[in-house]
Each structure stands twice: as C-alpha cells, then as structure tokens.
C-alpha atoms as a PDB file:
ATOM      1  CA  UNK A   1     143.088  -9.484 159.246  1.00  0.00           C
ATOM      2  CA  UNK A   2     140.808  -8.511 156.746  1.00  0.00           C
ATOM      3  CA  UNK A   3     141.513  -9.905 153.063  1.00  0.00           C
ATOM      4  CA  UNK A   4     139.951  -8.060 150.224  1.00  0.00           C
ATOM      5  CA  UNK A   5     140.007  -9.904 146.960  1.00  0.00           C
ATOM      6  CA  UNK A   6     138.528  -7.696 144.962  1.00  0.00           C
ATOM      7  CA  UNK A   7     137.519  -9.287 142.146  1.00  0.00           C
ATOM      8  CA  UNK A   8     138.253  -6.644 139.170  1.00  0.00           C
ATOM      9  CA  UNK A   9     136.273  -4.509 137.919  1.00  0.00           C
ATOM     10  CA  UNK A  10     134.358  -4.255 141.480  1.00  0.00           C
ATOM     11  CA  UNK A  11     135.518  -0.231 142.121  1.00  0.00           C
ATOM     12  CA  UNK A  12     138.340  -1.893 143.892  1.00  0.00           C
ATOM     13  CA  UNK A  13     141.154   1.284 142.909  1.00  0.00           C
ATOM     14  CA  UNK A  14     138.156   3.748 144.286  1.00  0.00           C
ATOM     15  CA  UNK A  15     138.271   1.912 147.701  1.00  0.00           C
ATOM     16  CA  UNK A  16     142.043   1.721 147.598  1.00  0.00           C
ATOM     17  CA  UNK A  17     142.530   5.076 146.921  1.00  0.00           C
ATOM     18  CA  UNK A  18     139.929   6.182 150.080  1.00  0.00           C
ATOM     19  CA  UNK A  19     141.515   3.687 152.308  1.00  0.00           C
ATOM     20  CA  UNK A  20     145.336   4.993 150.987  1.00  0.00           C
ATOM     21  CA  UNK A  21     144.578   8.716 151.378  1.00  0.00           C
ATOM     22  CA  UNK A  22     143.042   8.232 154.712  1.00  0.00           C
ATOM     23  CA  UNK A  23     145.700   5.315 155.956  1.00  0.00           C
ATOM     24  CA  UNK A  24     146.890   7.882 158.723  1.00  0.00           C
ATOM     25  CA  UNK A  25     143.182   8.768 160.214  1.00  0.00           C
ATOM     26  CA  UNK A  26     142.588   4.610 159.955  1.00  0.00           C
ATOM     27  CA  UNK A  27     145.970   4.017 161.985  1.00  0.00           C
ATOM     28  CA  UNK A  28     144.842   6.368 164.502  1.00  0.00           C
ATOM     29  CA  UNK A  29     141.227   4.341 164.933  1.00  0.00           C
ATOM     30  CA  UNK A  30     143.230   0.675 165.040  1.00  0.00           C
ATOM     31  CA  UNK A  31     143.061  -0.196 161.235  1.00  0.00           C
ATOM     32  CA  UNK A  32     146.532  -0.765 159.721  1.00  0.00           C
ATOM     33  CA  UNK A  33     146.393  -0.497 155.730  1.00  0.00           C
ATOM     34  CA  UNK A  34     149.813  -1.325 155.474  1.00  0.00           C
ATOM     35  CA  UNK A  35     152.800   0.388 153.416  1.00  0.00           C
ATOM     36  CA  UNK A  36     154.739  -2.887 152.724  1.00  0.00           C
ATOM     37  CA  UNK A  37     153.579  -4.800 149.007  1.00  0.00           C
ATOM     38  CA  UNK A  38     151.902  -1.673 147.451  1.00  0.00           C
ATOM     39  CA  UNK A  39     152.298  -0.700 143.968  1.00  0.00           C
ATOM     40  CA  UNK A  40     150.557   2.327 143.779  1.00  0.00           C
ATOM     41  CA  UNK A  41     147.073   2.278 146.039  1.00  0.00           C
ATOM     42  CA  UNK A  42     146.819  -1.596 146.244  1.00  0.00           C
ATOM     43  CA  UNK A  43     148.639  -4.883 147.917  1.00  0.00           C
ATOM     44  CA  UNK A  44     149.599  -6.347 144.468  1.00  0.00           C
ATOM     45  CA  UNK A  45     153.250  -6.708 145.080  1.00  0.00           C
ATOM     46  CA  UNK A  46     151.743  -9.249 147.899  1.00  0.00           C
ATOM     47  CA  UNK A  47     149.476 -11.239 145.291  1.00  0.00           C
ATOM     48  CA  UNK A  48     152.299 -11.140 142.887  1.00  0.00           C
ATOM     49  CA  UNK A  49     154.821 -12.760 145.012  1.00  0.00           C
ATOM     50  CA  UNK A  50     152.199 -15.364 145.932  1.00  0.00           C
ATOM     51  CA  UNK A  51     151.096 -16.722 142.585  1.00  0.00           C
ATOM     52  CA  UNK A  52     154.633 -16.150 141.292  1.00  0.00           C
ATOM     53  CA  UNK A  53     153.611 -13.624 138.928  1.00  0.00           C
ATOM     54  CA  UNK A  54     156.828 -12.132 136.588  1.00  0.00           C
ATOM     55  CA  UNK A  55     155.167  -8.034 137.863  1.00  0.00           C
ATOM     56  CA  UNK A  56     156.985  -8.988 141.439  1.00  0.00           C
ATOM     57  CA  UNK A  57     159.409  -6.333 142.578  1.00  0.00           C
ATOM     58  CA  UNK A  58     160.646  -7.594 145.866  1.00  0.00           C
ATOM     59  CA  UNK A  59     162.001  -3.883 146.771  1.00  0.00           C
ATOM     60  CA  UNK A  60     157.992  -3.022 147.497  1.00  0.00           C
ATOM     61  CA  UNK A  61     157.618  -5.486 150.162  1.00  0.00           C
ATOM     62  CA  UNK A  62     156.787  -9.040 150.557  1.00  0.00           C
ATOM     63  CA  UNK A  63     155.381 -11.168 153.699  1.00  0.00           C
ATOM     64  CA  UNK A  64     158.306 -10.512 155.503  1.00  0.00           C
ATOM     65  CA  UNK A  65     158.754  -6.547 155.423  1.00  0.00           C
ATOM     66  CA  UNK A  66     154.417  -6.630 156.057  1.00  0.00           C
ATOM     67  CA  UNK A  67     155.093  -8.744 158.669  1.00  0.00           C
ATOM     68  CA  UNK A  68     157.629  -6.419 160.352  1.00  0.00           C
ATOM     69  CA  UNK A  69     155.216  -3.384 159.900  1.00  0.00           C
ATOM     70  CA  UNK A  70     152.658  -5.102 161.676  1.00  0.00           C
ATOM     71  CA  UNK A  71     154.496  -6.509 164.506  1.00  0.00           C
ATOM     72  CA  UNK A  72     156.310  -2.510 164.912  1.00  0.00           C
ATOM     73  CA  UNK A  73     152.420  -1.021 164.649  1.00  0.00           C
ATOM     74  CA  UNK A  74     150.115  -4.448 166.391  1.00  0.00           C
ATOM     75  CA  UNK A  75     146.811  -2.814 165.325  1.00  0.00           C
ATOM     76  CA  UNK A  76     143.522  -4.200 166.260  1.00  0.00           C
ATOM     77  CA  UNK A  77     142.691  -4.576 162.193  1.00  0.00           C
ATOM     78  CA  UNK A  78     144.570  -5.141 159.378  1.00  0.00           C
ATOM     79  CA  UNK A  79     142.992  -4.138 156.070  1.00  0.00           C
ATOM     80  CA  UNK A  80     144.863  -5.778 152.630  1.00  0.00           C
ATOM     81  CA  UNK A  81     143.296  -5.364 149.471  1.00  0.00           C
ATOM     82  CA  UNK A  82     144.231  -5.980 145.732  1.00  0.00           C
ATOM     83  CA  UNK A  83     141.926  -7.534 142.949  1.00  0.00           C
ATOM     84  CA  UNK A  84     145.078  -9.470 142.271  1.00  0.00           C
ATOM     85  CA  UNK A  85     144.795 -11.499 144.820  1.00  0.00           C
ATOM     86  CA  UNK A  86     141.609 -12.929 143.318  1.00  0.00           C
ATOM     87  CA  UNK A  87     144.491 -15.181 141.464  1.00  0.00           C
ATOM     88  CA  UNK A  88     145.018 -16.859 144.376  1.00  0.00           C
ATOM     89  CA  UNK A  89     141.927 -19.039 143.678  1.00  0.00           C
ATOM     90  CA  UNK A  90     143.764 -20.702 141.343  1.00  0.00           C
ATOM     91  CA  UNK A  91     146.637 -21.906 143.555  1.00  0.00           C
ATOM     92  CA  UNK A  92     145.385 -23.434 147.291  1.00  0.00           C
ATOM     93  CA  UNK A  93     149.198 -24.182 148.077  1.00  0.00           C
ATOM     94  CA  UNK A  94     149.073 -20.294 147.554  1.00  0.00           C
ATOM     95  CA  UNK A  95     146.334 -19.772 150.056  1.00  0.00           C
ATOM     96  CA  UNK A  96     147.749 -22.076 152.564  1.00  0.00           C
ATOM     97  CA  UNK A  97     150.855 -19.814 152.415  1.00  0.00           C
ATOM     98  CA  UNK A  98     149.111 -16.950 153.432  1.00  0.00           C
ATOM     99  CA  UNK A  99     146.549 -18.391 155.736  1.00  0.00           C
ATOM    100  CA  UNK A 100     150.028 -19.708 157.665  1.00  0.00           C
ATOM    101  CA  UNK A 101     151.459 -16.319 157.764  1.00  0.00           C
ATOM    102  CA  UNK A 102     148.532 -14.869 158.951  1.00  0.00           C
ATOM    103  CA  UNK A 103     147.806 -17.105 161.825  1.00  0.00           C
ATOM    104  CA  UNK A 104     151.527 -16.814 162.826  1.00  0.00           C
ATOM    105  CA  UNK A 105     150.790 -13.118 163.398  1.00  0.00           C
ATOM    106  CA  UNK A 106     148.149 -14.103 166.045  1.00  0.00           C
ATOM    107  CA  UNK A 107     145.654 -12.563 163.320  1.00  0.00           C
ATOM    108  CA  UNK A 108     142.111 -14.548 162.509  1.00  0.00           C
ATOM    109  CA  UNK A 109     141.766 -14.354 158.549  1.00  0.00           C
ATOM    110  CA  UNK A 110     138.583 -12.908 157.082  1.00  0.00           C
ATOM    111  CA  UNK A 111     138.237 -12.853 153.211  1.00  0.00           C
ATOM    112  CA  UNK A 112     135.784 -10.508 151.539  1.00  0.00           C
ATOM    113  CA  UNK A 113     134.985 -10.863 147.712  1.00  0.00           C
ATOM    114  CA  UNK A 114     133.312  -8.333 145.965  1.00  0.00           C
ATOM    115  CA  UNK A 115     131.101  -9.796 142.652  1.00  0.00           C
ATOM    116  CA  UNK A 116     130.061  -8.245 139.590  1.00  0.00           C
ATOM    117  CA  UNK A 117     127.327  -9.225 137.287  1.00  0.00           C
ATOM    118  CA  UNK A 118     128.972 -11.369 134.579  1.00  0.00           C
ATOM    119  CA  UNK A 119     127.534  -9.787 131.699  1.00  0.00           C
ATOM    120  CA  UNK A 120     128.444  -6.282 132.955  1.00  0.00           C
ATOM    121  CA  UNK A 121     131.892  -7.751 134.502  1.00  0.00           C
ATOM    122  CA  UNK A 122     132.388  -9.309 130.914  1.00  0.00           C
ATOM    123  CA  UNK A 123     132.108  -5.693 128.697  1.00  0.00           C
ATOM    124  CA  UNK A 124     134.320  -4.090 131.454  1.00  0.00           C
ATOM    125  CA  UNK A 125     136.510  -6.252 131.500  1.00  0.00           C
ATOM    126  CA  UNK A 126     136.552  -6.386 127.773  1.00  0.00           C
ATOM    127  CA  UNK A 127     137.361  -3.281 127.633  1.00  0.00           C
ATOM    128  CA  UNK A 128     140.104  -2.783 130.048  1.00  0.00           C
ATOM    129  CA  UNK A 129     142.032  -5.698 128.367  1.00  0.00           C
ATOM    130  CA  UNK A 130     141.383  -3.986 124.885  1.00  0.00           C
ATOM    131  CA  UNK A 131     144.306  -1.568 126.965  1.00  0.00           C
ATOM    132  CA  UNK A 132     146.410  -4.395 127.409  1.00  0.00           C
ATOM    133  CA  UNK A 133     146.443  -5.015 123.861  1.00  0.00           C
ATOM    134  CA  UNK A 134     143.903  -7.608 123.356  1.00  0.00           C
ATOM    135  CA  UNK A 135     143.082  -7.421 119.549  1.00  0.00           C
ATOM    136  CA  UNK A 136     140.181 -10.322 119.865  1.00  0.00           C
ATOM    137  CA  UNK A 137     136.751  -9.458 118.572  1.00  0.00           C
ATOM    138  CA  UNK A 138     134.159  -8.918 121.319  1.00  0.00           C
ATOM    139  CA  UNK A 139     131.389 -11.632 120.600  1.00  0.00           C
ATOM    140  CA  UNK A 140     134.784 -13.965 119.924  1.00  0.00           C
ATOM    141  CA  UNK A 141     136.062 -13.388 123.839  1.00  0.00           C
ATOM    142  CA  UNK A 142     132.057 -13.793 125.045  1.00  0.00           C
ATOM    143  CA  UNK A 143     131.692 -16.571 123.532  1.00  0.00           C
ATOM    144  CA  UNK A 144     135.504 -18.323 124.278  1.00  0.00           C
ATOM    145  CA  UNK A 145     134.585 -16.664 128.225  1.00  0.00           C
ATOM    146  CA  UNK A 146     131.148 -18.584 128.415  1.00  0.00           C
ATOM    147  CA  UNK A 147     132.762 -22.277 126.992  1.00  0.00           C
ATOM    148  CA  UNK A 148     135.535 -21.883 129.266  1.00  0.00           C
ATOM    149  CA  UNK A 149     133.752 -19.942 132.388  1.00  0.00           C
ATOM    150  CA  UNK A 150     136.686 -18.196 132.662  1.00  0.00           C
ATOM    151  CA  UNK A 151     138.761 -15.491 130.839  1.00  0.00           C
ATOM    152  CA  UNK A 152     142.536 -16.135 130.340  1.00  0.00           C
ATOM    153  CA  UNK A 153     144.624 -13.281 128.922  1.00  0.00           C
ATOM    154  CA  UNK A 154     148.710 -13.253 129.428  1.00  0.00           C
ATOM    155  CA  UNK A 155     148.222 -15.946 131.953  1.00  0.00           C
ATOM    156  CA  UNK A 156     145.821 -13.851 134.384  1.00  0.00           C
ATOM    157  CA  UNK A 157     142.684 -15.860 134.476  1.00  0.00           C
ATOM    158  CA  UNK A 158     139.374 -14.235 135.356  1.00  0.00           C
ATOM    159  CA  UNK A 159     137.265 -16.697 137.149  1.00  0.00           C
ATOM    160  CA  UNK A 160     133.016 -16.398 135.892  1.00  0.00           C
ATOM    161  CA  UNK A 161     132.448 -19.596 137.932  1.00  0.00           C
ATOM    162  CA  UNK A 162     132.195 -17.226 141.127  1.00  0.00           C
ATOM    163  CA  UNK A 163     130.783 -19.883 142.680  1.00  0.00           C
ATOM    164  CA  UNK A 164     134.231 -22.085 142.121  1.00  0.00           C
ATOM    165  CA  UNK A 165     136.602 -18.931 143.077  1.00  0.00           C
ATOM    166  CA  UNK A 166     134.731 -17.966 146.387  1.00  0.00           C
ATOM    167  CA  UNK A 167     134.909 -21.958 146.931  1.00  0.00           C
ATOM    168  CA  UNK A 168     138.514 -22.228 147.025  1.00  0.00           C
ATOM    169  CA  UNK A 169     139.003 -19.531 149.621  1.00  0.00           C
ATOM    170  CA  UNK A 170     136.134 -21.219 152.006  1.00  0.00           C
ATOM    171  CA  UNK A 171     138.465 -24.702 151.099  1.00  0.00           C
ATOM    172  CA  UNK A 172     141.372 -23.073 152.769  1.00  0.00           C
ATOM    173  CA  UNK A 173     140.394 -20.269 155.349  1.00  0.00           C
ATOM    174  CA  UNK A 174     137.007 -22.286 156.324  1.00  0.00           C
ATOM    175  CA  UNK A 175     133.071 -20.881 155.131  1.00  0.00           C
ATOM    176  CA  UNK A 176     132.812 -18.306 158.133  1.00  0.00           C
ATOM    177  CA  UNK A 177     135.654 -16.350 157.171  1.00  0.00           C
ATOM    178  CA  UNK A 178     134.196 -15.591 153.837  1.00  0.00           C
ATOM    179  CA  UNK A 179     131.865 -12.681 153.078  1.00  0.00           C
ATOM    180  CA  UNK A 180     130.069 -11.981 149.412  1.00  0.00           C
ATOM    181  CA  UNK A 181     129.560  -8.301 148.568  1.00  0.00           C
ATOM    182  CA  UNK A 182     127.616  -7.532 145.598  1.00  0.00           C
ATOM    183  CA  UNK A 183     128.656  -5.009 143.322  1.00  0.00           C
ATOM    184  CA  UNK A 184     126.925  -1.411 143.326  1.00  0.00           C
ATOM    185  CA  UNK A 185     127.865   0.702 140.753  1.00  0.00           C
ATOM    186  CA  UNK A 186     126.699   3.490 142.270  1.00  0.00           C
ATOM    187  CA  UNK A 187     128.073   3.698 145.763  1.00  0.00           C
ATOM    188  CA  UNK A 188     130.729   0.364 145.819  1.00  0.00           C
ATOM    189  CA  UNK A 189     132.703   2.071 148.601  1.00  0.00           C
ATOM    190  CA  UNK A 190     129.645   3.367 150.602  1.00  0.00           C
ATOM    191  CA  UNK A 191     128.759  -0.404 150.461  1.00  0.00           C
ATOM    192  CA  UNK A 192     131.806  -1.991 151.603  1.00  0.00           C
ATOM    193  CA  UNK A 193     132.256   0.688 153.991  1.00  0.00           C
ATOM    194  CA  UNK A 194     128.485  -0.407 155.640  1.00  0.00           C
ATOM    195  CA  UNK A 195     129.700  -3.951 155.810  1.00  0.00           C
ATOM    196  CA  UNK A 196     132.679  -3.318 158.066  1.00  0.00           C
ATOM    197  CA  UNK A 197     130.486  -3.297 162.002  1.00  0.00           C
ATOM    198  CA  UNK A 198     128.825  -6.225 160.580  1.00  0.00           C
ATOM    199  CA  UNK A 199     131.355  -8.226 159.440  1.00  0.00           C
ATOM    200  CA  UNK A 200     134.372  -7.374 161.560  1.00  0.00           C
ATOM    201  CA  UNK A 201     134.069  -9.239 165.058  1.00  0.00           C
ATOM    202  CA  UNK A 202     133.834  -7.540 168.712  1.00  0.00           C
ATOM    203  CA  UNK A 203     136.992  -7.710 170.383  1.00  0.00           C
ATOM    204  CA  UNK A 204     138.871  -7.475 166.778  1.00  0.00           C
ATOM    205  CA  UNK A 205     138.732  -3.886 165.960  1.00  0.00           C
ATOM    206  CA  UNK A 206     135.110  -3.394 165.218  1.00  0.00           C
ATOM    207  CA  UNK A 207     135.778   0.046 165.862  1.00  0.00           C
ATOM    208  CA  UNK A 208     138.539   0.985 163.802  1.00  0.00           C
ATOM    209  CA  UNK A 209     136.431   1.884 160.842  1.00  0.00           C
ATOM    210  CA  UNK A 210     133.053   1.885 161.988  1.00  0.00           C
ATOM    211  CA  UNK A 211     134.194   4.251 164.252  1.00  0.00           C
ATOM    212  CA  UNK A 212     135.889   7.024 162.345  1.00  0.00           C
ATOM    213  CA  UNK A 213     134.417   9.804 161.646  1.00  0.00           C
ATOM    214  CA  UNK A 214     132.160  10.229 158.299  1.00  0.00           C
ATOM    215  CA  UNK A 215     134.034  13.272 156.893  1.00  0.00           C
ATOM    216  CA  UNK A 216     137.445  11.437 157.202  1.00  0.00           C
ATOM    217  CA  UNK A 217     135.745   9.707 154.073  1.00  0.00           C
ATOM    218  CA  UNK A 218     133.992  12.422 152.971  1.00  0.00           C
ATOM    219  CA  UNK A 219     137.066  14.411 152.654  1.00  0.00           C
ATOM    220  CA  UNK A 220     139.082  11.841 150.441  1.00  0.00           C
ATOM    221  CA  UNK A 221     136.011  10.870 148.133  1.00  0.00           C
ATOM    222  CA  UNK A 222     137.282   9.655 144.953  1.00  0.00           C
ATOM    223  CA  UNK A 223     135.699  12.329 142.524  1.00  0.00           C
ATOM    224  CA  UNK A 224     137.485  14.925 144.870  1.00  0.00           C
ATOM    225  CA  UNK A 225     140.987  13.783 143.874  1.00  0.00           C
ATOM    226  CA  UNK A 226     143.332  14.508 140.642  1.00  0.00           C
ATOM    227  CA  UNK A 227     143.293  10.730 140.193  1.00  0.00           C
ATOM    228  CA  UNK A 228     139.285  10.746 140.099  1.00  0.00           C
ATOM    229  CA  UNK A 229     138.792  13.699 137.929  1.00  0.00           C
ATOM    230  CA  UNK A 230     141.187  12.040 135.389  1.00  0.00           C
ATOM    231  CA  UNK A 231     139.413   8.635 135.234  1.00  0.00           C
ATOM    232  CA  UNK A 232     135.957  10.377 135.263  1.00  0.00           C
ATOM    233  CA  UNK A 233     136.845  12.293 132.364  1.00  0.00           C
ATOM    234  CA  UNK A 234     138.161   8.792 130.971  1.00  0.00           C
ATOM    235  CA  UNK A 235     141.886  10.478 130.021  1.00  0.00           C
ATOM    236  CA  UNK A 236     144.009   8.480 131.586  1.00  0.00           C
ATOM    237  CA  UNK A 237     146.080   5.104 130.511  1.00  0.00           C
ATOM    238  CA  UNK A 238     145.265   2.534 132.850  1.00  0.00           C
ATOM    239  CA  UNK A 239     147.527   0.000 132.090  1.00  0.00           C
ATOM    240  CA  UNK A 240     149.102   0.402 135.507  1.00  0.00           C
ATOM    241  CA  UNK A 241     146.972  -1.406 138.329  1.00  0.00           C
ATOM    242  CA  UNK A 242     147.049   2.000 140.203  1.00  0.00           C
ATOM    243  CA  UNK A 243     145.346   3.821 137.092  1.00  0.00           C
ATOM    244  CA  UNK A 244     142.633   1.002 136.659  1.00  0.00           C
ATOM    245  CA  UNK A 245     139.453   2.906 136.523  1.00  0.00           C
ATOM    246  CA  UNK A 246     137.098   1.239 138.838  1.00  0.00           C
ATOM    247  CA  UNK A 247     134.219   3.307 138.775  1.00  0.00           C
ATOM    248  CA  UNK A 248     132.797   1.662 135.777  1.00  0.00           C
ATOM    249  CA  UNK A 249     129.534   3.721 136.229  1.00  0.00           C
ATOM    250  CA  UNK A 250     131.487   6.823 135.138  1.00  0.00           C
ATOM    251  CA  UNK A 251     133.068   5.280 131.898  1.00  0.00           C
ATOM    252  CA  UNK A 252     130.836   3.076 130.161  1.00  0.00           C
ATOM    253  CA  UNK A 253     132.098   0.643 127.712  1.00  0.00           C
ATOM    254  CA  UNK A 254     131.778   1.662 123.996  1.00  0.00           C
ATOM    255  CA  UNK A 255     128.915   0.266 122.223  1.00  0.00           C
ATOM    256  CA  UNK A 256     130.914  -2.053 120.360  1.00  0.00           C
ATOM    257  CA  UNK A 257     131.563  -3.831 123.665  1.00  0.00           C
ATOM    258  CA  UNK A 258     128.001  -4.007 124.814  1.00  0.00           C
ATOM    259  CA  UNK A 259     126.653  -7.746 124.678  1.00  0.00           C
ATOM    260  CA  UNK A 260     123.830  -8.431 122.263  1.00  0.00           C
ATOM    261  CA  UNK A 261     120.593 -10.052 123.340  1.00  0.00           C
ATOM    262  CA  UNK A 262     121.632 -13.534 122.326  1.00  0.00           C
ATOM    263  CA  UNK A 263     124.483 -13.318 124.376  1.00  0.00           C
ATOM    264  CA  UNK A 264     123.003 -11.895 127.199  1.00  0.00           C
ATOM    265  CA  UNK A 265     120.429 -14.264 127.383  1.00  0.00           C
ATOM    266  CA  UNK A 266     123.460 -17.039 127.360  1.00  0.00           C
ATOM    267  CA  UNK A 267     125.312 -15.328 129.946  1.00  0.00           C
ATOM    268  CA  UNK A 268     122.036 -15.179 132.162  1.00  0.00           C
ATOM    269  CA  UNK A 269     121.238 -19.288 131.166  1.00  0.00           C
ATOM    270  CA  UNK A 270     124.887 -20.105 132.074  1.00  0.00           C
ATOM    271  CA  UNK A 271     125.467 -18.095 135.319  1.00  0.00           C
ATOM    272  CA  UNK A 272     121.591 -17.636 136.641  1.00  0.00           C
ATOM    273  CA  UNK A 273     121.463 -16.801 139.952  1.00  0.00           C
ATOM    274  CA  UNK A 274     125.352 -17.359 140.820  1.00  0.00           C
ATOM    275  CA  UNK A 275     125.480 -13.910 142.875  1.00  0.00           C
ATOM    276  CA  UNK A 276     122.157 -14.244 145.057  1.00  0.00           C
ATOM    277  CA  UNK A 277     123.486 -17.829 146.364  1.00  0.00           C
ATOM    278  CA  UNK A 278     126.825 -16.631 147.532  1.00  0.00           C
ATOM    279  CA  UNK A 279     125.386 -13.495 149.019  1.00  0.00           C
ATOM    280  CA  UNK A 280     123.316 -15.818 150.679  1.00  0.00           C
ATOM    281  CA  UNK A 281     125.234 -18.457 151.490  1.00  0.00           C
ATOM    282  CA  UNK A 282     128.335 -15.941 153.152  1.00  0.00           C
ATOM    283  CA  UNK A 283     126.527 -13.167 154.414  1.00  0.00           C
ATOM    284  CA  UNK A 284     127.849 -11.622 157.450  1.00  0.00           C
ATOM    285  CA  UNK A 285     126.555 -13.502 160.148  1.00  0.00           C
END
C-alpha cells in the first residue's frame, strides 16, 4: 500500500487530480486509488480522522468504509495520497494506527514524501495561508518559521525540520519503507510517476502503473482540465484542499512574498543540505 504524504506545496492536487481522473484505467492495471476518505481529489477525510482534525466528515469514509472497498476490489496496489497526512508526523500513536490497519489488510506499507526547497516551500506556503486569512507580515512568519523550524497556523503545523518529519515515519513503518522525492517544479508528476517500477516491489503490483499506457496520462494532464486552466490562470479560491493550486511554477508568489537575501542566506545556513541527505539516505533501493 503505497502512502503518499505529500508534503504541501509539492504539486500534490496535480497528481491527485491525474491519479482521480484516471482511477478507472489504474483499477483495470491493479492500482486501487480508492473512493472511501476523499474530499475532492485527495485522502484527507483519512488524515483528518487520524490526527483528530475538527474538517472530519465521517459520511466521506474512514478506515473502515476504505477497508471494505479494498477487501470488495483486493488489488495488487493501493495508492493513498493527501498532503494532510504529512500531520501525522506529529502524532506516532497516529502512525501506529494506520500502520495496524494496513498490515491487517495483508498490505506491506510504503511511505513516499515529496520535499520542497524551504525557501521556495516557505513563499508558497506564505502565500497560500495569506488565503486562509493569515494577516502576519512576510519577513515576521520567516523569521518566527526559522526560530521554530516549523510553521503553525490554526493548529496545522508545517514541519521545515524534514529531516525530523521523514524520521517519524521511518520510527514507525521502519527506514525501507520510506522513499524521498525531491520536488520538480517543472514536471512533479512526470517525476513521481518515474519512481513507481523502482520503488514498488515485484510481486506487489509493479505493474499496475508502470504498466499503463502513456496516453492514459497523457490524456488527463492537468493543464488539459477545467480545474487546470482555472489555477493556471490563478482565478480560483483555493481555500478548499481540492482547489489548492499545486503547480507553483504556474503562479508565482507576489513579490512581496519573495525572501530577501538575508533571509535566504538564513534559510540556506539553517536547513543546508537537508534534501540531498534524505534523498540519499531513502532512495529507492
């Protein structure tokens, strides 16, 4: 069972949306991206539930309605994914939770995190708060982000110690079932997308996405779709986690929200190389 984490601001709603709108042509290859705990494109009724979060609807589906549609469907691969569930590094009782449910589906867990650059994650993310209704001057929330290493905004915390998130899921579901994607902001979901022979075993469904045919992707690329033109053209209200533009590359930040030199340069002395170890350190093996 493959477990994407996201984190946010990682094109994580531009993967969602190509797995979601090809879900049917995925079933048919042995990859199950399952109906149960979606709002919108993504699993985030699932993360919700699990860190206790007050955006839990238990009419979208919880462990036990997932459950059921895997047991009804068995596939070779199941594919979750919601940047929500990055929250979960805060809470191991959490993980245990779902590393229990998993195994009791006879499924071996394998967690994938996707990492952004801090000082590019840090204006995005800037930004897409600013949505939210964060009124905090920019250099103010660097600044606060870098003393704490982490951003905390109506009690979602953003973990910049990447090093401590990816940490807590190795703690629980063991160092091999961890893999570190680094973010492309060109191509994020040609990227992941490459990763999938290498990092989903033999005998586990290697073929259920490796094997599909290109234009089944082609067909259902992001740009292509109502939902892409209207975050390309930066005109819709992402407050919703569905409507979270994730292609950061097409909407750049305002120059307001760009970090300064000094800044930068503290970003770079606190963080350094952060990235290049984990990718490193959990690279598919």
């Amino acid at each position: 069972m493959l477990l994407h984490v996201g984190t946010h601001k990682t094109a994580t709603t531009s993967l969602q949306s190509t797995l979601s709108s090809a879900s049917a042509e995925l079933l048919a290859h042995g990859t199950l991206y399952p109906e149960a705990g979606r709002v919108g494109l993504a699993h985030h009724n699932i993360a919700w539930g699990l860190v206790g979060d007050d955006r839990f609807e238990p009419g979208r589906g919880f462990l036990d309605e997932l459950a059921d549609e895997v047991r009804v469907l068995r596939p070779p691969l199941v594919f979750l994914s919601s940047e929500d569930f990055e929250y979960l590094g805060h809470s191991v009782d959490s993980l245990r939770v779902l590393r229990r449910w998993i195994r009791q589906l006879g499924y071996k867990p394998l967690v994938v995190v996707s990492l952004r650059d801090v000082a590019g994650y840090l204006e995005s993310l800037y930004a897409e708060l600013v949505r939210h209704g964060l009124i905090e001057d920019f250099d103010l929330f660097v600044r606060s982000a870098l003393s704490a290493r982490q951003v905390v905004f109506r009690g979602w915390v953003f973990q910049l110690d990447y090093e401590r998130l990816v940490a807590s899921f190795a703690e629980v579901f063991g160092e091999r079932s961890i893999v570190v994607i680094p973010f492309d902001g060109h191509d994020m979901v040609g990227r992941f997308l490459s990763y999938v022979p290498q990092i989903v075993p033999n005998g586990a469904g290697v073929g259920a996405m490796s094997g599909i045919p290109t234009d089944v992707f082609e067909n259902v690329r992001m740009e292509d779709t109502e939902l892409g033109q209207l975050l390309a053209d930066n005109r819709l209200d992402a407050r919703s986690p569905e409507d979270v533009c994730a292609s950061q590359q097409r909407v750049q930040p305002p120059a307001s929200f760009r970090l300064s030199e000094e800044l930068r340069t503290r970003v770079s002395d606190t963080f350094g190389q952060q990235i290049e170890r984990l990718v490193e350190r959990y690279s598919p093996s």
